[in-house]
C-alpha atoms as a PDB file:
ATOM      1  CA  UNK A   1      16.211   9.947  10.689  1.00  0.00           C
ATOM      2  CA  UNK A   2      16.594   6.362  12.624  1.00  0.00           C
ATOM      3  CA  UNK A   3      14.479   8.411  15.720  1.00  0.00           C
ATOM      4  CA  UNK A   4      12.205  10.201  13.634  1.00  0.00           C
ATOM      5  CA  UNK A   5      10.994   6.884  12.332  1.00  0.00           C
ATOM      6  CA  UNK A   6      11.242   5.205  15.772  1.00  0.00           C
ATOM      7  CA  UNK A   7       9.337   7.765  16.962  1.00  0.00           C
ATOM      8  CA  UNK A   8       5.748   8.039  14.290  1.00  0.00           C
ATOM      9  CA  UNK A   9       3.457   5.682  14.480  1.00  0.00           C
ATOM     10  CA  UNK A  10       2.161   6.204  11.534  1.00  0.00           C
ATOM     11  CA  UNK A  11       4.078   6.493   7.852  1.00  0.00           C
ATOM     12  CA  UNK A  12       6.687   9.842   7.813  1.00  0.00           C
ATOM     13  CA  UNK A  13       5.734  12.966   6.237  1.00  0.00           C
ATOM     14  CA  UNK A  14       8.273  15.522   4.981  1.00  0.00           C
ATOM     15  CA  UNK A  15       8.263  18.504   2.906  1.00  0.00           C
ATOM     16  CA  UNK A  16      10.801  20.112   0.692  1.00  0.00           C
ATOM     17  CA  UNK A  17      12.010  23.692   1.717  1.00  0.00           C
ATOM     18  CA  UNK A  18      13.089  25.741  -1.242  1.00  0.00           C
ATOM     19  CA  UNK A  19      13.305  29.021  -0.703  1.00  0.00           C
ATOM     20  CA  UNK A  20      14.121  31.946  -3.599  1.00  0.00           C
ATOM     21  CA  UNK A  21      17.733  32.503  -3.154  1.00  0.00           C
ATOM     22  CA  UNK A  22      18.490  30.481   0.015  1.00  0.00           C
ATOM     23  CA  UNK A  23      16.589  32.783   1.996  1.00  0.00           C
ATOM     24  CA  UNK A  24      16.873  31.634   5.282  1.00  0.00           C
ATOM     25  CA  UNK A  25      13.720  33.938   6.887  1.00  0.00           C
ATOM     26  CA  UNK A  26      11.427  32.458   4.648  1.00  0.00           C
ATOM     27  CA  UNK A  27      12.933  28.433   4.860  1.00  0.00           C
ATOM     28  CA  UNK A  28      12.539  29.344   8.582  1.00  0.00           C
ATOM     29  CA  UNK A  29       8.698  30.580   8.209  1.00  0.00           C
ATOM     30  CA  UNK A  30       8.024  27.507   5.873  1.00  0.00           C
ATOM     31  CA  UNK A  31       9.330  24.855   8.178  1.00  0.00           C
ATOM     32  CA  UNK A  32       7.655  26.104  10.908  1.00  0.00           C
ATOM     33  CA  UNK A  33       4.691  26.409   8.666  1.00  0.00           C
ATOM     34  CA  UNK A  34       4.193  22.514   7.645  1.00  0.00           C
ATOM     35  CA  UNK A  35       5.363  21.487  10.874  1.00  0.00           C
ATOM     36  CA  UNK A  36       2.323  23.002  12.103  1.00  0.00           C
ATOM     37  CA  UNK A  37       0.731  21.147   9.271  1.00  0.00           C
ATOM     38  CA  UNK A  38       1.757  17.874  10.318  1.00  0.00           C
ATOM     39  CA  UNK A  39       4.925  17.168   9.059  1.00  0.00           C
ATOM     40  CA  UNK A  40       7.869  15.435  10.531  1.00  0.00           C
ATOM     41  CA  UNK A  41      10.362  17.176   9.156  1.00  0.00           C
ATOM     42  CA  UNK A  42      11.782  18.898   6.308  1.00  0.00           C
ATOM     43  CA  UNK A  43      14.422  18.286   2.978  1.00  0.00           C
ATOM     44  CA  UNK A  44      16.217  21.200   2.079  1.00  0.00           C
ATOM     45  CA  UNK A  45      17.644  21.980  -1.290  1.00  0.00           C
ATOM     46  CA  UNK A  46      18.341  25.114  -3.628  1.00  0.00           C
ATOM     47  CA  UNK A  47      17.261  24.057  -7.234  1.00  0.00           C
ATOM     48  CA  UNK A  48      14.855  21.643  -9.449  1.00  0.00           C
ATOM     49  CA  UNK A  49      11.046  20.470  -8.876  1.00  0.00           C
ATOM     50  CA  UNK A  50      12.327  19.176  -5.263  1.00  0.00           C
ATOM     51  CA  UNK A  51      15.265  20.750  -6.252  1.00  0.00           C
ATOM     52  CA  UNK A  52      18.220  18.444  -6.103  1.00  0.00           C
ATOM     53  CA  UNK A  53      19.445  18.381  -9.546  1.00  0.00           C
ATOM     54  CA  UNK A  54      22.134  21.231  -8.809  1.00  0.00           C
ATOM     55  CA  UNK A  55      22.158  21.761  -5.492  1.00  0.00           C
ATOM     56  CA  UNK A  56      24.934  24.295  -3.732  1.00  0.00           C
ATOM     57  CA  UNK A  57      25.324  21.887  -0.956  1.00  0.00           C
ATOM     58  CA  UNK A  58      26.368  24.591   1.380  1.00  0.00           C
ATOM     59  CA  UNK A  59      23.339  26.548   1.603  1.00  0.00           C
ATOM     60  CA  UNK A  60      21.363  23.601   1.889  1.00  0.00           C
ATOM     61  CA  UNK A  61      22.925  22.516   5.026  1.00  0.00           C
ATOM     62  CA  UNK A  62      22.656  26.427   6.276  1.00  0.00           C
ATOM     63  CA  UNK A  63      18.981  26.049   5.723  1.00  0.00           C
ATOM     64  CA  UNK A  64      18.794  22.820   7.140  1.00  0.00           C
ATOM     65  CA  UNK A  65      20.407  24.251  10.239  1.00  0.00           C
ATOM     66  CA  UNK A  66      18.563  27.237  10.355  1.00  0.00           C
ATOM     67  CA  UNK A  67      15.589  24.931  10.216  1.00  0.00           C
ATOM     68  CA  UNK A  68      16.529  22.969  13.205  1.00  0.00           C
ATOM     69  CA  UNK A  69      17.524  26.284  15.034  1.00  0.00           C
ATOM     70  CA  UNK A  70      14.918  28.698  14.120  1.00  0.00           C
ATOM     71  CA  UNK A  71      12.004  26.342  13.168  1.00  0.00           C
ATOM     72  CA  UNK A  72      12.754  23.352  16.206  1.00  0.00           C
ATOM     73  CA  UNK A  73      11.719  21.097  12.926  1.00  0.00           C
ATOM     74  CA  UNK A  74      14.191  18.137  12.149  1.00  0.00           C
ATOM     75  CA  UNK A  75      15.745  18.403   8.786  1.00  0.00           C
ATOM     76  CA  UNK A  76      17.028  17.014   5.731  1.00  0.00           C
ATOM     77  CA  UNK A  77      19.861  18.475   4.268  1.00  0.00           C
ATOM     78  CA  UNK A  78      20.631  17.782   0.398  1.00  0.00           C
ATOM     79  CA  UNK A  79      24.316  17.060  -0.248  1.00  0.00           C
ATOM     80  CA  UNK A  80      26.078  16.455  -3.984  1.00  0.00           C
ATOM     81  CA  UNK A  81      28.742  15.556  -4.972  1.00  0.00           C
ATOM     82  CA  UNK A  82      28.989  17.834  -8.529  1.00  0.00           C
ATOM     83  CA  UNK A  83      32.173  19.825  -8.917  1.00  0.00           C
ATOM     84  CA  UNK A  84      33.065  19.177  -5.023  1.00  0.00           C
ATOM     85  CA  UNK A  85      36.504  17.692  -4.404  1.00  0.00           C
ATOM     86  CA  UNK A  86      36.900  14.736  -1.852  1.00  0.00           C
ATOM     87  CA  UNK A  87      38.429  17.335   0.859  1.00  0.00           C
ATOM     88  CA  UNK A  88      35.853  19.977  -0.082  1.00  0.00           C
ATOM     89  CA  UNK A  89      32.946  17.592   0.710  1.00  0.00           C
ATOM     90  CA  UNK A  90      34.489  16.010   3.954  1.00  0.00           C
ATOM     91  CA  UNK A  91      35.134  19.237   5.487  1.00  0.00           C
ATOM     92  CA  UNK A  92      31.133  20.621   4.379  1.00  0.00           C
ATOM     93  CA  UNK A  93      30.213  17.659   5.992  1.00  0.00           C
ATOM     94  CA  UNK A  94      31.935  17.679   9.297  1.00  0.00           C
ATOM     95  CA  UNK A  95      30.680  21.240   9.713  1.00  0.00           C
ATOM     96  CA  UNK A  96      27.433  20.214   9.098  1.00  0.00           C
ATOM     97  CA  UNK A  97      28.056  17.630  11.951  1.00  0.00           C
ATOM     98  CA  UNK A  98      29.277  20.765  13.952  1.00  0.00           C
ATOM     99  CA  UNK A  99      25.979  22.431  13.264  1.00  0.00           C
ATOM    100  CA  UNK A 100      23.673  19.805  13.994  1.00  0.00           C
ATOM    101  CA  UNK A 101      22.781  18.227  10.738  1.00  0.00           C
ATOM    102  CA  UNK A 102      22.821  15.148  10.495  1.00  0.00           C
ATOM    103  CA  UNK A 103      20.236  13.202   8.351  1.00  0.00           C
ATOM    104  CA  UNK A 104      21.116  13.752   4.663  1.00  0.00           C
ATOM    105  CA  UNK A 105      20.384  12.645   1.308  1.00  0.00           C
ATOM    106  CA  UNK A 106      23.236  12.099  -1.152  1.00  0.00           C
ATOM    107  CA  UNK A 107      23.140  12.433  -4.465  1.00  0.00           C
ATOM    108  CA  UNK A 108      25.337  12.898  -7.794  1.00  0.00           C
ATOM    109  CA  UNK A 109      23.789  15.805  -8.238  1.00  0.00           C
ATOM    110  CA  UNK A 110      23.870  17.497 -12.262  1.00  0.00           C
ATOM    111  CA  UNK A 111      25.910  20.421 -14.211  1.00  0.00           C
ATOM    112  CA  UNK A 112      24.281  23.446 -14.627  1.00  0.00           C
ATOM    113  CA  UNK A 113      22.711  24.712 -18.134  1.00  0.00           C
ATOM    114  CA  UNK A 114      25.035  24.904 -21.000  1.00  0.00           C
ATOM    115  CA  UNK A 115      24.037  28.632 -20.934  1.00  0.00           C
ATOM    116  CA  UNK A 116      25.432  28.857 -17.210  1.00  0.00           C
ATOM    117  CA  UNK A 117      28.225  26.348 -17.236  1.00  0.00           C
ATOM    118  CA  UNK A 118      30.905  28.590 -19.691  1.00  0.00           C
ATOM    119  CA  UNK A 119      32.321  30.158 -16.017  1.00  0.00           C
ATOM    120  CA  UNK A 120      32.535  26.787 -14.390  1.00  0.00           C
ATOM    121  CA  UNK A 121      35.271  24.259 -14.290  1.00  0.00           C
ATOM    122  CA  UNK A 122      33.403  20.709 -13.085  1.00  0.00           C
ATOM    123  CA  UNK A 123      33.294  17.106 -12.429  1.00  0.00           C
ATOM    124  CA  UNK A 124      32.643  14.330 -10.300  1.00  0.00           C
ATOM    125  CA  UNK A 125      35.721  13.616  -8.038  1.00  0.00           C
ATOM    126  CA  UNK A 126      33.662  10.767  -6.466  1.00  0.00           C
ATOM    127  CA  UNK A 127      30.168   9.595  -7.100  1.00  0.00           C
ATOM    128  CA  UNK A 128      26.988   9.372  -4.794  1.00  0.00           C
ATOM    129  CA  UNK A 129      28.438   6.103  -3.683  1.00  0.00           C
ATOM    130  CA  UNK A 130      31.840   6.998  -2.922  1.00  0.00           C
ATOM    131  CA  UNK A 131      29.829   9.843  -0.510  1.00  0.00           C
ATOM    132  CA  UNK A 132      28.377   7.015   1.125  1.00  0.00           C
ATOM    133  CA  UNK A 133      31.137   5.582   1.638  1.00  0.00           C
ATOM    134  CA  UNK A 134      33.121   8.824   2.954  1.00  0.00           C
ATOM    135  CA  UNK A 135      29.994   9.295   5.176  1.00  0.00           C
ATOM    136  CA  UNK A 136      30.067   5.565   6.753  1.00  0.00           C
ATOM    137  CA  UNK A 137      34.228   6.138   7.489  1.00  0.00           C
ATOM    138  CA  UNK A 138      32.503   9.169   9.521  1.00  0.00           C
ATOM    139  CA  UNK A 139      30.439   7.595  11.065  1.00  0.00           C
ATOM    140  CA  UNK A 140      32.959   5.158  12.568  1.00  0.00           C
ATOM    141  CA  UNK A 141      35.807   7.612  13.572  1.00  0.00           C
ATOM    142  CA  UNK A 142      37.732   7.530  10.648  1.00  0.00           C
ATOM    143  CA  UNK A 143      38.222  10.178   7.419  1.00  0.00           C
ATOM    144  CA  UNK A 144      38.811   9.467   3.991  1.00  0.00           C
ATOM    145  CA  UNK A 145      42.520   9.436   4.282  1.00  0.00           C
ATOM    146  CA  UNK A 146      42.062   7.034   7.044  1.00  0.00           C
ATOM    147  CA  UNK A 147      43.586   9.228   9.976  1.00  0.00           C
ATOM    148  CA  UNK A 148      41.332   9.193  12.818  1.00  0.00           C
ATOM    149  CA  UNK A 149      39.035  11.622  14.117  1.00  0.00           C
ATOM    150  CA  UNK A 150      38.769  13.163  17.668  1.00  0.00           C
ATOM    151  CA  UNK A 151      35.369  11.520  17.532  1.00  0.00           C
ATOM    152  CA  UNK A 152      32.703   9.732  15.383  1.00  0.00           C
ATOM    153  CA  UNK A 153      30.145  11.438  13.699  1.00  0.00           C
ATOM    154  CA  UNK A 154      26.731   9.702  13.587  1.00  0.00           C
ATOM    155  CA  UNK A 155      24.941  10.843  10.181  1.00  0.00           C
ATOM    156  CA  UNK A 156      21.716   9.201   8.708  1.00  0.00           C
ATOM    157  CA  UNK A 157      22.390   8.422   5.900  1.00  0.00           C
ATOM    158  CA  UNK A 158      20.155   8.733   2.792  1.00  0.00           C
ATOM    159  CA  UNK A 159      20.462   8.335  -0.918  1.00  0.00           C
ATOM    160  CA  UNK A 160      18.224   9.423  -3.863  1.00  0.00           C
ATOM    161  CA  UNK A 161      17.365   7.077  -6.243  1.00  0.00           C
ATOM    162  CA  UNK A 162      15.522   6.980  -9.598  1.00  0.00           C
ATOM    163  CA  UNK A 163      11.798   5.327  -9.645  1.00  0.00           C
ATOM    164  CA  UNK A 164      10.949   4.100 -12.772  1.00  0.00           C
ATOM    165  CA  UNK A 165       8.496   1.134 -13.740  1.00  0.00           C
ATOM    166  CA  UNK A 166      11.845  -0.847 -15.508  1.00  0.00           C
ATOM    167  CA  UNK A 167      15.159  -0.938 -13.914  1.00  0.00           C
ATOM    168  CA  UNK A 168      18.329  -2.289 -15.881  1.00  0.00           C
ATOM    169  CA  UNK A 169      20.453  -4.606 -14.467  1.00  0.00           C
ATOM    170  CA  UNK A 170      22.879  -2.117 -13.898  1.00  0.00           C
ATOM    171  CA  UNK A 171      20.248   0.275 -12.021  1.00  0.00           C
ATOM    172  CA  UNK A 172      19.506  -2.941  -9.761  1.00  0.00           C
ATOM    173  CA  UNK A 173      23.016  -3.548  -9.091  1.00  0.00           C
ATOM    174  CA  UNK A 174      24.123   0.511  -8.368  1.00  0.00           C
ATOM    175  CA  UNK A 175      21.220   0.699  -6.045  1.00  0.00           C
ATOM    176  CA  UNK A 176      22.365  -2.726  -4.115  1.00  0.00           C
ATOM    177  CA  UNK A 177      26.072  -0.838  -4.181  1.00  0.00           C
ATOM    178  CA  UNK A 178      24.540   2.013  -3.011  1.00  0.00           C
ATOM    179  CA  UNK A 179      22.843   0.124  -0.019  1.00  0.00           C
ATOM    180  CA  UNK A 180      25.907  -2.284   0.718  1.00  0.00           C
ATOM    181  CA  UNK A 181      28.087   0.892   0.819  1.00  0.00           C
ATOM    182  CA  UNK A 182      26.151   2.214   4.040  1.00  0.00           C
ATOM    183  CA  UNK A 183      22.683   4.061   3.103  1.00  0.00           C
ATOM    184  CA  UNK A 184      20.229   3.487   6.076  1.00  0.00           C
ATOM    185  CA  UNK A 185      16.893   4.926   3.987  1.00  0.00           C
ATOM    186  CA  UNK A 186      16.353   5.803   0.529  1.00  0.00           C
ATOM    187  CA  UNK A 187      14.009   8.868  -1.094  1.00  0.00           C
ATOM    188  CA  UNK A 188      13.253   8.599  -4.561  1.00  0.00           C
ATOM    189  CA  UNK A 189      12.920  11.077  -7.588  1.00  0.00           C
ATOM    190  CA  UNK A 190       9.081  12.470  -8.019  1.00  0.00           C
ATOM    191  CA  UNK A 191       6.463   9.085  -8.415  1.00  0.00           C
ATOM    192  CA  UNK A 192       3.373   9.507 -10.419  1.00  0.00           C
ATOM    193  CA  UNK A 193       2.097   6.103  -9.722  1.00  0.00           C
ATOM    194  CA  UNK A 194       2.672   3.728  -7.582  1.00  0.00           C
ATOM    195  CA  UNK A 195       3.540   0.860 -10.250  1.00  0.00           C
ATOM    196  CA  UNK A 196       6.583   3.279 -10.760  1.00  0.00           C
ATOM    197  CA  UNK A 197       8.170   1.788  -7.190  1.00  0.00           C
ATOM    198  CA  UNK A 198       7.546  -1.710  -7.765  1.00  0.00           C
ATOM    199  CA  UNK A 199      10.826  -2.528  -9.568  1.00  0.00           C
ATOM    200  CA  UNK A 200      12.694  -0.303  -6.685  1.00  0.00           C
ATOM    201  CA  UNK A 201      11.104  -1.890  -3.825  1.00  0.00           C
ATOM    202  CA  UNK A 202      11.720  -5.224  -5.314  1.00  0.00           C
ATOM    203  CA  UNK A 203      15.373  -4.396  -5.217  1.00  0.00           C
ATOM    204  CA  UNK A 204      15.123  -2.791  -1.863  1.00  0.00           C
ATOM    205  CA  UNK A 205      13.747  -6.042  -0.069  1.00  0.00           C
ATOM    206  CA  UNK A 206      13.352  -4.236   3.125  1.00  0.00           C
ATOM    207  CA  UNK A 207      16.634  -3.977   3.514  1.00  0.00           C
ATOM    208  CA  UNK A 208      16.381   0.211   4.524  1.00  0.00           C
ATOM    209  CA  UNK A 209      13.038   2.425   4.591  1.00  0.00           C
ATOM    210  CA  UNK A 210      11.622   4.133   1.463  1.00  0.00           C
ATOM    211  CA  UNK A 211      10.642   7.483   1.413  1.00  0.00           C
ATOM    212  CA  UNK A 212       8.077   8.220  -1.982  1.00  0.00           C
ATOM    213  CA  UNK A 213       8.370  11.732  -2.984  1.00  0.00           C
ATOM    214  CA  UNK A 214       4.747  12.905  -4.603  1.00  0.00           C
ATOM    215  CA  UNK A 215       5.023  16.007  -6.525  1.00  0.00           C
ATOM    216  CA  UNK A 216       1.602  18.341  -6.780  1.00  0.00           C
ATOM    217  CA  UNK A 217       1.235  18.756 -10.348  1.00  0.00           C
ATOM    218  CA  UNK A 218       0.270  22.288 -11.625  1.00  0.00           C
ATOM    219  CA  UNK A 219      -1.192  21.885 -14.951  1.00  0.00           C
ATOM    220  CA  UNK A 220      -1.773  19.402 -17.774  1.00  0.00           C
ATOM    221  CA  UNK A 221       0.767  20.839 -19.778  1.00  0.00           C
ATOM    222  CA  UNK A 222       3.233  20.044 -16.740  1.00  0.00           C
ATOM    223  CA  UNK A 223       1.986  16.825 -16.675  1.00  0.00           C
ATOM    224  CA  UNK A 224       2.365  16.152 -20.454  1.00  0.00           C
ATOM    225  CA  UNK A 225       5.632  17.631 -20.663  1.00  0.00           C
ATOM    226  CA  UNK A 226       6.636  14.633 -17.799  1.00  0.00           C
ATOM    227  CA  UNK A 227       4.635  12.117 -19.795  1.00  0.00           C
ATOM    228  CA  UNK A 228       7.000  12.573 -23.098  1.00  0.00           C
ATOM    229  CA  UNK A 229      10.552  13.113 -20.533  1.00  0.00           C
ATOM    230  CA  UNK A 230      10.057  10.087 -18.410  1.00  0.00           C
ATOM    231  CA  UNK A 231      10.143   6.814 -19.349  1.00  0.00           C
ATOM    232  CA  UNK A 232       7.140   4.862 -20.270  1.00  0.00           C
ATOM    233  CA  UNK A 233       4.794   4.463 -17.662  1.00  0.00           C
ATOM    234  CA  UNK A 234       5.760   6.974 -15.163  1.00  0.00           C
ATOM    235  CA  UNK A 235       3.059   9.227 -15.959  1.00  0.00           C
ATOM    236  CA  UNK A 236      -0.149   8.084 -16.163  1.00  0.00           C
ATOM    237  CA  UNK A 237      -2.636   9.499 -19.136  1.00  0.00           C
ATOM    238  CA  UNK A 238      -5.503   9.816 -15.998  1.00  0.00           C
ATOM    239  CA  UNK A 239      -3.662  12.716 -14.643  1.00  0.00           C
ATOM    240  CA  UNK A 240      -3.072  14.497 -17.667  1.00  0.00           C
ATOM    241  CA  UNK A 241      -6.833  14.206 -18.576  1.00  0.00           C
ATOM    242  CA  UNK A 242      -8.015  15.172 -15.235  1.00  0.00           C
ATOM    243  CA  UNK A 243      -5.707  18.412 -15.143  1.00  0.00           C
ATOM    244  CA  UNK A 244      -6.799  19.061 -18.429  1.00  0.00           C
ATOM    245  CA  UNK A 245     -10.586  18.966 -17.779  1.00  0.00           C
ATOM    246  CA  UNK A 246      -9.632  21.087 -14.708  1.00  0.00           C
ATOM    247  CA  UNK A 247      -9.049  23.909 -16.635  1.00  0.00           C
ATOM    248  CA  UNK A 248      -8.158  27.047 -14.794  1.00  0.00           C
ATOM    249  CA  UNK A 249      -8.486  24.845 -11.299  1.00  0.00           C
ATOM    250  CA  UNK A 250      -5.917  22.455 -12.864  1.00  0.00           C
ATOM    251  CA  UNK A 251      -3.790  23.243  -9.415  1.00  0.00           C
ATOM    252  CA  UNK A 252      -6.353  22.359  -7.322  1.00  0.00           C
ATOM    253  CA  UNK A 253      -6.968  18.885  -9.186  1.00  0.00           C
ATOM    254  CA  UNK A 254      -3.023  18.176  -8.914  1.00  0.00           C
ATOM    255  CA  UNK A 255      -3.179  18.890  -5.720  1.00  0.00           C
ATOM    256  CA  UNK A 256      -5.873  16.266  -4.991  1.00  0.00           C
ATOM    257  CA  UNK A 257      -3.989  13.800  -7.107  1.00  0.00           C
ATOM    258  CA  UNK A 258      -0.805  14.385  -4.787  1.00  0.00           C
ATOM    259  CA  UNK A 259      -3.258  13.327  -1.322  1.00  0.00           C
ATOM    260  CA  UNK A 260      -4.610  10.100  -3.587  1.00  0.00           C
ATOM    261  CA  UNK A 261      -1.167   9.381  -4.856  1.00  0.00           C
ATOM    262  CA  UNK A 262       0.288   9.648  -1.245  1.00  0.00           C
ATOM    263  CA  UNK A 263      -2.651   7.515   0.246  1.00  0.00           C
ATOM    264  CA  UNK A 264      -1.812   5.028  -2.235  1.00  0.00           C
ATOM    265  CA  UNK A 265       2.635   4.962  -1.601  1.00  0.00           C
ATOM    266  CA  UNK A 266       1.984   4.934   1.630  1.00  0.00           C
ATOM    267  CA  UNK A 267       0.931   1.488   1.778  1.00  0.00           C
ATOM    268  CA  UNK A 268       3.738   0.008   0.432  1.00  0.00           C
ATOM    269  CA  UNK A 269       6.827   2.482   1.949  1.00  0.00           C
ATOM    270  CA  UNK A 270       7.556   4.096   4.849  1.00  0.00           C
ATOM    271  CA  UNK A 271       6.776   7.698   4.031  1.00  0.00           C
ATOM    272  CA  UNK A 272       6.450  10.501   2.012  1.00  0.00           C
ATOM    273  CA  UNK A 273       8.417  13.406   1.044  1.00  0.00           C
ATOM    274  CA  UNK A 274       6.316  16.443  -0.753  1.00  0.00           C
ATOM    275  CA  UNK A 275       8.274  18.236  -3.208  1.00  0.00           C
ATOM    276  CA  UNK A 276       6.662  21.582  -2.360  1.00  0.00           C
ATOM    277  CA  UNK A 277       6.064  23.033   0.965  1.00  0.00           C
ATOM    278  CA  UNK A 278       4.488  26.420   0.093  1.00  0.00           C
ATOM    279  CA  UNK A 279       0.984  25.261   0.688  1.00  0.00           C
ATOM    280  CA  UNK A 280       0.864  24.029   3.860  1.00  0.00           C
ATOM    281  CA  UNK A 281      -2.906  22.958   3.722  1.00  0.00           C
ATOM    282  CA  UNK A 282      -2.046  20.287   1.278  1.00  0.00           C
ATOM    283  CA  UNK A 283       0.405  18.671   4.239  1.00  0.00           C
ATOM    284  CA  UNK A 284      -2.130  18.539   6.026  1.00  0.00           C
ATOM    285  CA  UNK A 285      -4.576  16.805   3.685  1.00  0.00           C
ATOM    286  CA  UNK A 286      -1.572  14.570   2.891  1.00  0.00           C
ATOM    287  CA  UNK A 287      -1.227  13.989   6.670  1.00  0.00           C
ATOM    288  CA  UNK A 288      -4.976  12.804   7.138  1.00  0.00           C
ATOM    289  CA  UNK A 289      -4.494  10.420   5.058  1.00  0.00           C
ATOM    290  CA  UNK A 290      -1.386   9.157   6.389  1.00  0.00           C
ATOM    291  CA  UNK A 291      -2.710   7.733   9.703  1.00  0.00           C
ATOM    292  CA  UNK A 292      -2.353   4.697   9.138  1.00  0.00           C
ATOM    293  CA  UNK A 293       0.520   1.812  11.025  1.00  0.00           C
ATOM    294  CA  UNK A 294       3.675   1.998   9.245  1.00  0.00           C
ATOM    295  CA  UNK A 295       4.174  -1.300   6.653  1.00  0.00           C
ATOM    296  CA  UNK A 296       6.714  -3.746   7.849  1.00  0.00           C
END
């Protein structure tokens, strides 16, 4: 991640790779397809809008892999810590090392449905800070149980974090934790205005790069639905007025909002990560605007 950023002039563009079912042929076709787009690189993940909310943190490193192979486009593999045991997740990660992946984003990662959960027996043996944590020892030759390695791994290391307008104490001081404990860039959840990464980047201080993740809204009735979930002042009433005067081109509108919005985050971060990469033309239009010197 350090030498993609080294290496743009101009603020990072990424896309989220989602394919149905992990299917590698078509993660393979879309990397390769918003590469040519203008991307830098590429987040994969198997579930939710950018789909990190239950991810199966295998296949996203196979698709992150198969990415890098298959695709030649540097990648971002999603890694949780839900229902994984300390071992489990130390030896997923060192064969991602093995296989070339290196830049990740950690997360806590969620339980499944109530409706899909009956057949599972989860929890969080360590949290998206204690991965951190396990990554750093990595990183400098030593695993979890302290024995050393043959050699160091040398992960990026990034860590999802929550954008809201209003952080708690709490937030403010998990995110500092989260930092202190070894993160070297942070992407957040979906932003719907900048105002929403004020609070975050006031926290942040610099300290690593922030990656704003714009999701392309579909409809108003997306949007509205997002309005009442998030907290106040995520979503802004604009967008649910434009999509809803869109009408049957309500995509197309949200998909102008995402190039404004992305105009707009770039100015005060270091990138931006698209939640959807099946339209390649709006990576692109997301790239034109992006051409700009990186801030700070």
């Amino acid at each position: 991640m350090r030498d993609v950023l080294a290496a743009r002039g101009a603020p990072l563009l990424g896309a989220y790779v989602v394919p149905e079912a992990g299917d590698r042929e078509s993660a393979a076709r879309a990397a390769a397809a918003v590469r040519a787009a203008g991307a830098d690189l590429v987040a994969t993940a198997t579930s939710g809008p950018e789909r990190s909310r239950w991810t199966s943190t295998n296949q996203s490193i196979d698709l992150a892999a198969t990415c890098q192979d298959r695709a030649g486009t540097p990648a971002l593999a999603t890694v949780t810590t839900w229902s994984r045991t300390v071992m489990s997740l130390q030896a997923h990660l060192l064969g991602a090392h093995a296989r070339g992946v290196t830049r990740l984003i950690c997360g806590n990662g969620m339980p499944p449905p109530p409706e899909e959960r009956a057949w599972i027996d989860g929890r969080w043996a360590v949290d998206a800070v204690g991965l951190i944590e396990l990554l750093r020892g990595l990183n400098e030759g030593v695993d979890r149980y302290g024995l050393r390695l043959d050699a160091a791994t040398h992960f990026d290391i990034g860590v999802r974090i929550r954008a809201v307008p209003v952080l708690s104490a709490a937030d403010r001081a998990r995110t500092r934790r989260k930092i202190s404990a070894g993160a070297d860039f942070i992407v957040t959840s979906p932003v719907y205005t900048p105002h929403a990464l004020d609070a975050l980047l006031d926290v942040v201080d610099g300290a690593v790069p922030v990656l704003a993740t714009v999701h392309p809204l579909r409809s108003s009735a997306e949007a509205e639905l997002l309005r009442r979930e998030l907290p106040d002042g995520c979503m802004p009433t604009e967008w649910v007025e434009r999509l809803d005067r869109a009408g049957d081109r309500a995509a197309e509108e949200g998909e102008r909002i995402a190039v404004e919005l992305a105009s707009r985050l770039a100015e005060s971060t270091q990138g931006i990560m698209l939640s959807r990469a099946d339209r390649p033309e709006v990576v692109s239009r997301v790239r034109a605007v992006l051409m700009r010197p990186v801030v700070g």
